[in-house]
N, C-alpha and C. Protein backbone atom coordinates (compact mmCIF):
# COMPACT_ATOMS: atom_id res chain seq x y z
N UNK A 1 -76.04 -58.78 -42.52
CA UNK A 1 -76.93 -58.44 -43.62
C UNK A 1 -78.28 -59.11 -43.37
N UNK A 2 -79.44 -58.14 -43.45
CA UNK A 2 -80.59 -58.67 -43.25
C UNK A 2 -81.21 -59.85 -44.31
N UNK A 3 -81.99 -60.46 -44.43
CA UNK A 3 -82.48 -61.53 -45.04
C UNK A 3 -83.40 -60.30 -46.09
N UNK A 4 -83.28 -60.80 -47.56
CA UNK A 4 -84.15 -59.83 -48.17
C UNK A 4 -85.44 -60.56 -49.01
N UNK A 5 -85.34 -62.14 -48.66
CA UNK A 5 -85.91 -62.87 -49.58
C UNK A 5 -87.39 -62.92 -49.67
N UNK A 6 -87.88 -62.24 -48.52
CA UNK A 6 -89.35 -61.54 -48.02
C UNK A 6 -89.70 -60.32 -48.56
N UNK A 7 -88.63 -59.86 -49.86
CA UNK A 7 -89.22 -58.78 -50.47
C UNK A 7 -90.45 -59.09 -51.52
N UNK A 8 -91.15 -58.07 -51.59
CA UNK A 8 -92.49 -58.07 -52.96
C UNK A 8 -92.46 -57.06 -53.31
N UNK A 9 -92.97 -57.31 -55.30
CA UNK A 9 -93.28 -55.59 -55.83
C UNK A 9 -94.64 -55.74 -55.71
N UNK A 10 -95.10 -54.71 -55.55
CA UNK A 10 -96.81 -54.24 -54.39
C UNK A 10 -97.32 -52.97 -55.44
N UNK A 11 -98.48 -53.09 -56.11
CA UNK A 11 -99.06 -52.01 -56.91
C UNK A 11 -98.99 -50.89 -56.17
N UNK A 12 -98.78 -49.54 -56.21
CA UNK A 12 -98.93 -48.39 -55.30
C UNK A 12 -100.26 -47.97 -55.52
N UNK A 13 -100.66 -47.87 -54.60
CA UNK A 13 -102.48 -47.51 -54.15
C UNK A 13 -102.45 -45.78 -53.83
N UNK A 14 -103.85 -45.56 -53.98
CA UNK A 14 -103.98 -44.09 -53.01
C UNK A 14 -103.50 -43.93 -51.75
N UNK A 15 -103.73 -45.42 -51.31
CA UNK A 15 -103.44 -45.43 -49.28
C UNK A 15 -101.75 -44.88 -49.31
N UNK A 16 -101.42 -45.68 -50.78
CA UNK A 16 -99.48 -46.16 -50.43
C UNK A 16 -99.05 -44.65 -51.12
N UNK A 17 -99.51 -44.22 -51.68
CA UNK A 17 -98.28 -43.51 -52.80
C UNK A 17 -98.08 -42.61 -51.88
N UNK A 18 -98.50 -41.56 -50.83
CA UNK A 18 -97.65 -40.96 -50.45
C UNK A 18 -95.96 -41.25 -49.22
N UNK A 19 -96.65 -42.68 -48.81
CA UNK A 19 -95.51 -43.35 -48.76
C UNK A 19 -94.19 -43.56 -49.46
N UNK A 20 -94.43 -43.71 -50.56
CA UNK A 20 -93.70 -44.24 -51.55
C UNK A 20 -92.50 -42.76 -51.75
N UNK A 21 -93.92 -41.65 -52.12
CA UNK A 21 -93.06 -40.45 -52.07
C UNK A 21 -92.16 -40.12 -51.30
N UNK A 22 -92.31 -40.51 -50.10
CA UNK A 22 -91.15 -40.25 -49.31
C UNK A 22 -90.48 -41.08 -49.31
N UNK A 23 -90.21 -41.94 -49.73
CA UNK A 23 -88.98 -42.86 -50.16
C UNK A 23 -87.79 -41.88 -51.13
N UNK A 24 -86.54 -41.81 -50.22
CA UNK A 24 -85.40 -41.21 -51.10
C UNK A 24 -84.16 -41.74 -51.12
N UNK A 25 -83.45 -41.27 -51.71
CA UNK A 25 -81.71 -42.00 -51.69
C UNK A 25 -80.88 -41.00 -51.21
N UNK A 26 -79.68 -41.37 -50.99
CA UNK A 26 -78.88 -40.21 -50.40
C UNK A 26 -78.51 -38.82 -51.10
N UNK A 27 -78.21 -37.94 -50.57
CA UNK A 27 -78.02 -36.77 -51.32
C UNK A 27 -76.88 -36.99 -52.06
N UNK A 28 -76.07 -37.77 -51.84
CA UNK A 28 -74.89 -38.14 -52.61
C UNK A 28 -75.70 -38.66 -54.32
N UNK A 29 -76.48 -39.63 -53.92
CA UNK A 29 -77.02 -40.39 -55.26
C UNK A 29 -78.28 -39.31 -56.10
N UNK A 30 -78.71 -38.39 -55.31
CA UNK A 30 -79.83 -37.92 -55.87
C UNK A 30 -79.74 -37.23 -57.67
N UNK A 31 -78.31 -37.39 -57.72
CA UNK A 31 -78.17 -37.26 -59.50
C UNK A 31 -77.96 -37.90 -60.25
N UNK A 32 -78.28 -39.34 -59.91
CA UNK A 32 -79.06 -40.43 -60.70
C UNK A 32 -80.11 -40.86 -61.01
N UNK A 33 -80.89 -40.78 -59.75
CA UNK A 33 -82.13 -41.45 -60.22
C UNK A 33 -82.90 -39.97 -59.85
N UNK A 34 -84.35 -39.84 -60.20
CA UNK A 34 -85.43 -39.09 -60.68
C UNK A 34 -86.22 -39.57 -59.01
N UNK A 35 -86.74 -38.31 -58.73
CA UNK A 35 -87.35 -38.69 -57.39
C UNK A 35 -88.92 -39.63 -57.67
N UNK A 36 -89.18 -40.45 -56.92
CA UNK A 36 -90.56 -40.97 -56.85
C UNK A 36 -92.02 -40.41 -57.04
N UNK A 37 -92.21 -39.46 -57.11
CA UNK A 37 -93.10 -38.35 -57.37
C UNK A 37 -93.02 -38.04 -59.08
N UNK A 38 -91.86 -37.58 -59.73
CA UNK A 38 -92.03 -37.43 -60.65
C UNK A 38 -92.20 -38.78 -61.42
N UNK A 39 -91.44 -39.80 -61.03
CA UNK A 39 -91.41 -41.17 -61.80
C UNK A 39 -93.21 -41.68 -61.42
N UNK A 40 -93.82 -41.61 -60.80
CA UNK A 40 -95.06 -42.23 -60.57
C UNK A 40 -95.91 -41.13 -61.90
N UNK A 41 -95.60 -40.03 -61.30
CA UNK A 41 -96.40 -39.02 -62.52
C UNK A 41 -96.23 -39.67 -64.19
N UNK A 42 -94.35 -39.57 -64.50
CA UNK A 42 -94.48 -40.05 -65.47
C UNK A 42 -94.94 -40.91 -65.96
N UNK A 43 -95.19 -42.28 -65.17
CA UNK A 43 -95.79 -43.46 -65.24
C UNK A 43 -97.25 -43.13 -66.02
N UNK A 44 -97.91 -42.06 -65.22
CA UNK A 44 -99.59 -42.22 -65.61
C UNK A 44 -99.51 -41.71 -67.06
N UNK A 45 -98.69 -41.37 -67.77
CA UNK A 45 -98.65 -40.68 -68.95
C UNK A 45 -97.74 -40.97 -69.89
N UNK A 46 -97.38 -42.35 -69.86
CA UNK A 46 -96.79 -43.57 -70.72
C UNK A 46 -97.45 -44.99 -70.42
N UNK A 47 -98.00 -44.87 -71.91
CA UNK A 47 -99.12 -46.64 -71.30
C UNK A 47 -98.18 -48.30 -71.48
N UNK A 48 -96.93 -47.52 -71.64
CA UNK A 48 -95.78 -49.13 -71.64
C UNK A 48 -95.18 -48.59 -70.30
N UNK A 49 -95.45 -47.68 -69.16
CA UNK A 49 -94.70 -47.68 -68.27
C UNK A 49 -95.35 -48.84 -66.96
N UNK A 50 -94.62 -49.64 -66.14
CA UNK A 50 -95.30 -50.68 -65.59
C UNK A 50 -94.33 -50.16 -64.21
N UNK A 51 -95.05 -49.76 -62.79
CA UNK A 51 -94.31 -49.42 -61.92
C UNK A 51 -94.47 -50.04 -60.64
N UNK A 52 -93.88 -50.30 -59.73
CA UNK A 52 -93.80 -50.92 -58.47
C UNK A 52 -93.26 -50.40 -57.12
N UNK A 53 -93.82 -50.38 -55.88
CA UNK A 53 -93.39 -49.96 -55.27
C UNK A 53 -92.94 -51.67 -54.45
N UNK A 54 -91.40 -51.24 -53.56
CA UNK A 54 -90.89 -52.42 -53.08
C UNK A 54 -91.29 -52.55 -51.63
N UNK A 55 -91.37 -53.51 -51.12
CA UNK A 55 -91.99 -53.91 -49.45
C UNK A 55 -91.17 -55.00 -49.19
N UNK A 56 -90.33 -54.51 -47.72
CA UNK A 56 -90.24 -56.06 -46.77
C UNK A 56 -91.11 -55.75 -45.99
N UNK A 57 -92.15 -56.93 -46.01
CA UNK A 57 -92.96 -57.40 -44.94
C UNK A 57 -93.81 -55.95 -45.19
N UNK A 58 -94.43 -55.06 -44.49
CA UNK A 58 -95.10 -54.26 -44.31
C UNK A 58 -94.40 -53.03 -44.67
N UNK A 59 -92.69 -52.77 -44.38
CA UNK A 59 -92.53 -51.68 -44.87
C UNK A 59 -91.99 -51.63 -46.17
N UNK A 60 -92.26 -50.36 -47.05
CA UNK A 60 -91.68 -49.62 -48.21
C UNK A 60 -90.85 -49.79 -47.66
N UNK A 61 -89.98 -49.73 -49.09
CA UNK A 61 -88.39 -49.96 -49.18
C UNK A 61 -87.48 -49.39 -50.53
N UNK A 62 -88.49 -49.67 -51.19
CA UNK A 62 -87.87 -48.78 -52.62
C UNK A 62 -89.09 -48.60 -53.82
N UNK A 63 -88.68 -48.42 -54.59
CA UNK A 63 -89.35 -48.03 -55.71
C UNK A 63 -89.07 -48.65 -57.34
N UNK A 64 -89.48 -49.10 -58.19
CA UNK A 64 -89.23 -49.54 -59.61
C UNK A 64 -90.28 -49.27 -60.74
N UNK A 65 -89.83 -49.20 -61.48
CA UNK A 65 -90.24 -48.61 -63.01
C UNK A 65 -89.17 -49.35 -64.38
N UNK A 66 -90.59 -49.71 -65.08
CA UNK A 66 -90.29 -50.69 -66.01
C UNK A 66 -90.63 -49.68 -67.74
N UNK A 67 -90.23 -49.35 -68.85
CA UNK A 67 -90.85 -49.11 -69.92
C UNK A 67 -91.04 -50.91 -70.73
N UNK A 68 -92.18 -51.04 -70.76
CA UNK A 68 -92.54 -52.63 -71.67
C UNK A 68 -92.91 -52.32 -73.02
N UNK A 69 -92.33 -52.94 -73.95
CA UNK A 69 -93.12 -52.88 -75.50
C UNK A 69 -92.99 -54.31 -76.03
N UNK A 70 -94.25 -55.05 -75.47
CA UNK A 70 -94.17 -56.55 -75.29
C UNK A 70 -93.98 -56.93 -76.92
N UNK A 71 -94.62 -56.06 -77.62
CA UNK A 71 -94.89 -56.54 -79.11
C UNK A 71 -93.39 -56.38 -79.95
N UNK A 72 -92.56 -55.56 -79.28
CA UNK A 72 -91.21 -55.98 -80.02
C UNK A 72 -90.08 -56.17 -78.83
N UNK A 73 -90.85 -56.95 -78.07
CA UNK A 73 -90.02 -57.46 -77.12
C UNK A 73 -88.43 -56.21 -76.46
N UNK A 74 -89.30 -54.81 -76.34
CA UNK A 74 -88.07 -54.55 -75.60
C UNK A 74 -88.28 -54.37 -73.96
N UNK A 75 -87.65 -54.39 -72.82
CA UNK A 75 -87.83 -54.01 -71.69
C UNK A 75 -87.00 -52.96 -71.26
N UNK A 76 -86.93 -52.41 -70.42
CA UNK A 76 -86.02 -51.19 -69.95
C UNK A 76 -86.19 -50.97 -68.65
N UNK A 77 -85.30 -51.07 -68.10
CA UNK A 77 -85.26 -50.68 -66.30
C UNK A 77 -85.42 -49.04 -65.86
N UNK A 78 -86.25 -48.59 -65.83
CA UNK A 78 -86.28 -46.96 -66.28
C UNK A 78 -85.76 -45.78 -64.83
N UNK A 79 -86.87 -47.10 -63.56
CA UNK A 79 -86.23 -46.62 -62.33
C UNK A 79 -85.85 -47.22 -61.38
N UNK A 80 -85.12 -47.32 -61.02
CA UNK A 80 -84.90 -47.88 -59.58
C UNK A 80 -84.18 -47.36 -58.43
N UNK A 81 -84.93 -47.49 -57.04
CA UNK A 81 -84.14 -46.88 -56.17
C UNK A 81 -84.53 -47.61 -54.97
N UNK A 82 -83.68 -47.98 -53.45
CA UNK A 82 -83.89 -48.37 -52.23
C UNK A 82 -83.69 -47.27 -51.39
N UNK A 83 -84.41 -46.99 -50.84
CA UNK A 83 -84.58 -45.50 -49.92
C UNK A 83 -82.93 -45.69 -49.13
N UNK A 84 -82.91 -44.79 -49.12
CA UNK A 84 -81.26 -44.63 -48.40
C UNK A 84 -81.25 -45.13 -46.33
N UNK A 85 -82.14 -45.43 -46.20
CA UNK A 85 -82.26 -46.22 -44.97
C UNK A 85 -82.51 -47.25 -45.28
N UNK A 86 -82.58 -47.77 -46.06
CA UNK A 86 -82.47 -49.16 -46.22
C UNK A 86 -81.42 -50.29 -47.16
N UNK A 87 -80.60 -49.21 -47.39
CA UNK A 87 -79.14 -49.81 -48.36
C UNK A 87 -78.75 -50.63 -47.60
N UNK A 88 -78.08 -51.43 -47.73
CA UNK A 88 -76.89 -52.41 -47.81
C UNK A 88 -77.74 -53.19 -46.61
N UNK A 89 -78.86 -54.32 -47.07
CA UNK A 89 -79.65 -54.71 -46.46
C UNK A 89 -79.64 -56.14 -47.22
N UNK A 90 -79.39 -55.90 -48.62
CA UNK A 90 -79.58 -57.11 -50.23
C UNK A 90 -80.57 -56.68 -50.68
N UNK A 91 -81.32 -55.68 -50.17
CA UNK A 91 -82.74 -55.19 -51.27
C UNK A 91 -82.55 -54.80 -52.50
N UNK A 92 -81.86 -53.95 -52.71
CA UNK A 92 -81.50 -53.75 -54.37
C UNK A 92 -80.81 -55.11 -55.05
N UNK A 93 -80.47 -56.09 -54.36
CA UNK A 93 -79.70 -57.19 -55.39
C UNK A 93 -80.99 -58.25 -55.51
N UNK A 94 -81.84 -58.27 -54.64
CA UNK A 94 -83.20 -59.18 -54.08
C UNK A 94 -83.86 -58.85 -55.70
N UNK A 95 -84.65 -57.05 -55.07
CA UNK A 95 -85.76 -56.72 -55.78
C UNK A 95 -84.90 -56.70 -57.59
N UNK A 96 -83.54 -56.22 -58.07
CA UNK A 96 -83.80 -57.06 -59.47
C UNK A 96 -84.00 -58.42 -59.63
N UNK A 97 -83.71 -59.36 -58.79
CA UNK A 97 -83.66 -60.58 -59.10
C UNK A 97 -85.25 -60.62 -59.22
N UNK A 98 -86.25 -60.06 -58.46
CA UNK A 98 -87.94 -60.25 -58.36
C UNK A 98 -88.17 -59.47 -60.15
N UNK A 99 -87.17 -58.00 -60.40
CA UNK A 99 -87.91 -57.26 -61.41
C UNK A 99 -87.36 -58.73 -62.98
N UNK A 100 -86.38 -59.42 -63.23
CA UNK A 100 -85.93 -60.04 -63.91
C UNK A 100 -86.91 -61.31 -64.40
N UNK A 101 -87.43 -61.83 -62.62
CA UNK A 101 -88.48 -62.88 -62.37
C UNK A 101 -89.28 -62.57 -63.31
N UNK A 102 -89.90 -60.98 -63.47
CA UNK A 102 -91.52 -60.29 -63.80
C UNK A 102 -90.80 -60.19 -65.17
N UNK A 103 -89.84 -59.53 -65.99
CA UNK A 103 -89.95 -59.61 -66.94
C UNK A 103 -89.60 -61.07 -67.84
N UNK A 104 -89.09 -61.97 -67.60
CA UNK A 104 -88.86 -63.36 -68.42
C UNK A 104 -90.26 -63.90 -68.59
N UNK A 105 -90.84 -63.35 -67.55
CA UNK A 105 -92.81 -63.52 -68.33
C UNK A 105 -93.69 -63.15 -68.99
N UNK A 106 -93.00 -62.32 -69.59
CA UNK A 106 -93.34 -61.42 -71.18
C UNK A 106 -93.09 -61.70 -72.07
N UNK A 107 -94.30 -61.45 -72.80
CA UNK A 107 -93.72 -61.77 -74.60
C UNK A 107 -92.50 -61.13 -75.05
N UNK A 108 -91.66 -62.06 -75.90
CA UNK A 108 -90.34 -61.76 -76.44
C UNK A 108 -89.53 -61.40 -75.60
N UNK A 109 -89.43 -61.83 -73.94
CA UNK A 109 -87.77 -60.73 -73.43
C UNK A 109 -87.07 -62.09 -73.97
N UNK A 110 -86.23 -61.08 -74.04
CA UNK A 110 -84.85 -61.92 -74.56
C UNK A 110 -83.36 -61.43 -73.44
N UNK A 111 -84.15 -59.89 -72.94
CA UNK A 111 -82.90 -59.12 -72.63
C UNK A 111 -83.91 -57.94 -72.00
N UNK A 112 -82.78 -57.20 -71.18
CA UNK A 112 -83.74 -56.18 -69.60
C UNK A 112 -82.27 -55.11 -69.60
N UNK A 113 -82.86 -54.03 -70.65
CA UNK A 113 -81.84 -53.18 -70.73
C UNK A 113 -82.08 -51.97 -69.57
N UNK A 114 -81.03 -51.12 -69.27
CA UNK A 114 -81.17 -50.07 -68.04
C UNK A 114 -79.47 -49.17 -68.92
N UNK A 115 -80.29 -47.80 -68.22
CA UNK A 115 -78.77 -46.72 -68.26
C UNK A 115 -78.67 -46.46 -66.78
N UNK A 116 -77.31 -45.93 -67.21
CA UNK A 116 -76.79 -45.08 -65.52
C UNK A 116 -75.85 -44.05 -66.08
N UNK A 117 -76.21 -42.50 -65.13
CA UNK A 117 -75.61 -41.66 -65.35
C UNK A 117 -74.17 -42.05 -64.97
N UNK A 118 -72.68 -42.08 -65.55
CA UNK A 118 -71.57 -42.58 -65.39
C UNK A 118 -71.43 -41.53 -63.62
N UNK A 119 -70.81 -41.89 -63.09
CA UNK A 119 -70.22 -40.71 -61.91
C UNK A 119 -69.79 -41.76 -60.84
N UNK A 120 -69.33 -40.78 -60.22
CA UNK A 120 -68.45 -41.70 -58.98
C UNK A 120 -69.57 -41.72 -57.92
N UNK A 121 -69.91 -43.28 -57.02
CA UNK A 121 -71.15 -43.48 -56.07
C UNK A 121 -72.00 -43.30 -56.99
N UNK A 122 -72.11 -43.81 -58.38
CA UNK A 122 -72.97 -44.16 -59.17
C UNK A 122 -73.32 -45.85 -59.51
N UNK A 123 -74.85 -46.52 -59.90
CA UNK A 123 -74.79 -47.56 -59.69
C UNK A 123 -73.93 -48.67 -60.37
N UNK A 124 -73.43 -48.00 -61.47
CA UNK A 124 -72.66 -48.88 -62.53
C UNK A 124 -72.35 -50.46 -61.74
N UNK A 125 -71.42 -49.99 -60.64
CA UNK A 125 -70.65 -50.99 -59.99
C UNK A 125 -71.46 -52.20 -59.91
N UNK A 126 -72.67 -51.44 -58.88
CA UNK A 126 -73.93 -52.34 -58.56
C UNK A 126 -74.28 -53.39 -59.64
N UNK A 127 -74.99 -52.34 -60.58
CA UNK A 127 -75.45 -53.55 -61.84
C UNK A 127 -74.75 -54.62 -62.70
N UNK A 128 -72.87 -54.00 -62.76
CA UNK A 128 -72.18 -55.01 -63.09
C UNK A 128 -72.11 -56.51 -62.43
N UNK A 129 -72.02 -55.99 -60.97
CA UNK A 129 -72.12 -57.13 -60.12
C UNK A 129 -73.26 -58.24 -60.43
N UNK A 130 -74.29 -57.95 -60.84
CA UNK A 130 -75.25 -58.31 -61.28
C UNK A 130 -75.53 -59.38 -62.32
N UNK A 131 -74.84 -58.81 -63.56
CA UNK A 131 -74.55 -59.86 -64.88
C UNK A 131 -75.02 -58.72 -66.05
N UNK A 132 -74.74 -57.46 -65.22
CA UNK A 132 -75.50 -56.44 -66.29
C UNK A 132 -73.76 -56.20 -67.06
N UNK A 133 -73.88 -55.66 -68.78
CA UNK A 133 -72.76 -55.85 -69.06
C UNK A 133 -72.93 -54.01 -69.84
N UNK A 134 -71.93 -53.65 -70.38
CA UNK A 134 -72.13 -52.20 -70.92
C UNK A 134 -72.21 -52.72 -72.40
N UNK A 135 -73.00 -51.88 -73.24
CA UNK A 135 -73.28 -52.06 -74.79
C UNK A 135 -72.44 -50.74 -75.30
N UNK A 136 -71.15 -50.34 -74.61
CA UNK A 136 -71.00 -49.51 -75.43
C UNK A 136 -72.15 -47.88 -76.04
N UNK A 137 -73.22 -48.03 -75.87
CA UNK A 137 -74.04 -47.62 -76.47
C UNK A 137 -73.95 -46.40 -75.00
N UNK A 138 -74.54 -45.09 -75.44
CA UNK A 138 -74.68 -44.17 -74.29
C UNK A 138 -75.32 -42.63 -75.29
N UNK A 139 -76.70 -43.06 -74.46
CA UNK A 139 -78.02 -42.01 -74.71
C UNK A 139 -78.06 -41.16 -73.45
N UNK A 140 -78.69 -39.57 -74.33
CA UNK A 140 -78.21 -38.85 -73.55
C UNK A 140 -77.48 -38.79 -72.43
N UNK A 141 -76.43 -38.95 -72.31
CA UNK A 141 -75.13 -39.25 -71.57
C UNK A 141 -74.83 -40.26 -70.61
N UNK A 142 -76.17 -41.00 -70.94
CA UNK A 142 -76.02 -42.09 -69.81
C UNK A 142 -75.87 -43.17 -70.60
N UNK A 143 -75.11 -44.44 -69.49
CA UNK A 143 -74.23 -45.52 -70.21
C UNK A 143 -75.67 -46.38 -70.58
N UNK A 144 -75.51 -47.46 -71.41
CA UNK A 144 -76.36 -47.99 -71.61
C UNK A 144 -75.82 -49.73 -70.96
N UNK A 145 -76.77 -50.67 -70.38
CA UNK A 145 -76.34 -51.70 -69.80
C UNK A 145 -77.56 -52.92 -70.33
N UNK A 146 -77.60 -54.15 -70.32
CA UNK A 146 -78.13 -54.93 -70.70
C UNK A 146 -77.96 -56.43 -69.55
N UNK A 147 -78.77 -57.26 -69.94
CA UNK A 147 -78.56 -58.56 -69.03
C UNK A 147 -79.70 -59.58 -70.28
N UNK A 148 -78.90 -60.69 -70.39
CA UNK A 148 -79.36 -61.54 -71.11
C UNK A 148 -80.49 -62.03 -70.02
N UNK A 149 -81.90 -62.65 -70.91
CA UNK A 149 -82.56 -63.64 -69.49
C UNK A 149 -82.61 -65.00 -70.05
């Protein structure tokens, strides 16, 4: 397993974003997460959306998206993905530990909620591993998950 502790979230620029766009996950996963193109779009047209593109060292590596509403302290993990050449590296276990870092520095987190569409080779597993726990709760059909900070 590669060392991931040299990861950073990196603003996406004009130079980067079409980079970024081509960042994908496997065709297996592609009915979870929302491709990078549309999630950057959505971004420009939600002013609590806060987005990141991920880098070891020089290369892209994945992608993240935050919804923030600092004033009633909620957070929401909206996207996340590690391009499918670069799985099972520790980048996805790295870059939440970096997205967790960024939100405990906001007014009111208390807590860094995320859904996942339920399915098999879906991330559930992942985020449990994590300290993410299920609320029971499940919007439009996806589970709802939480992590105390």
């Amino acid at each position: 397993m590669n060392n991931a502790s040299g990861l950073q979230l990196r603003e996406i620029t004009e130079n980067t974003v079409r980079d970024i766009c081509d960042l994908e996950v496997s065709e297996a996963q592609e009915r979870f997460v929302a491709s990078n193109a549309i999630s950057i779009a959505q971004a420009y047209f939600c002013k609590e959306a806060w987005f990141r593109a991920v880098y070891a060292g020089d290369t892209p590596v994945g992608f993240v998206m935050l919804h923030q509403d600092p004033e009633i302290g909620e957070y929401f993990l909206w996207r996340f993905m590690i391009d499918k050449t670069q799985q099972g590296k520790g980048y996805g276990k790295a870059t939440i530990g970096l997205i967790l870092d960024h939100v405990r520095t906001l007014p009111n987190a208390k807590e860094l909620r995320l859904s996942c569409v339920p399915g098999e080779g879906g991330p559930e597993e992942f985020y449990a591993s994590l300290g993410f726990t299920f609320t029971g709760e499940v919007e439009d059909g996806e589970n709802i998950y939480r992590i105390d900070l």
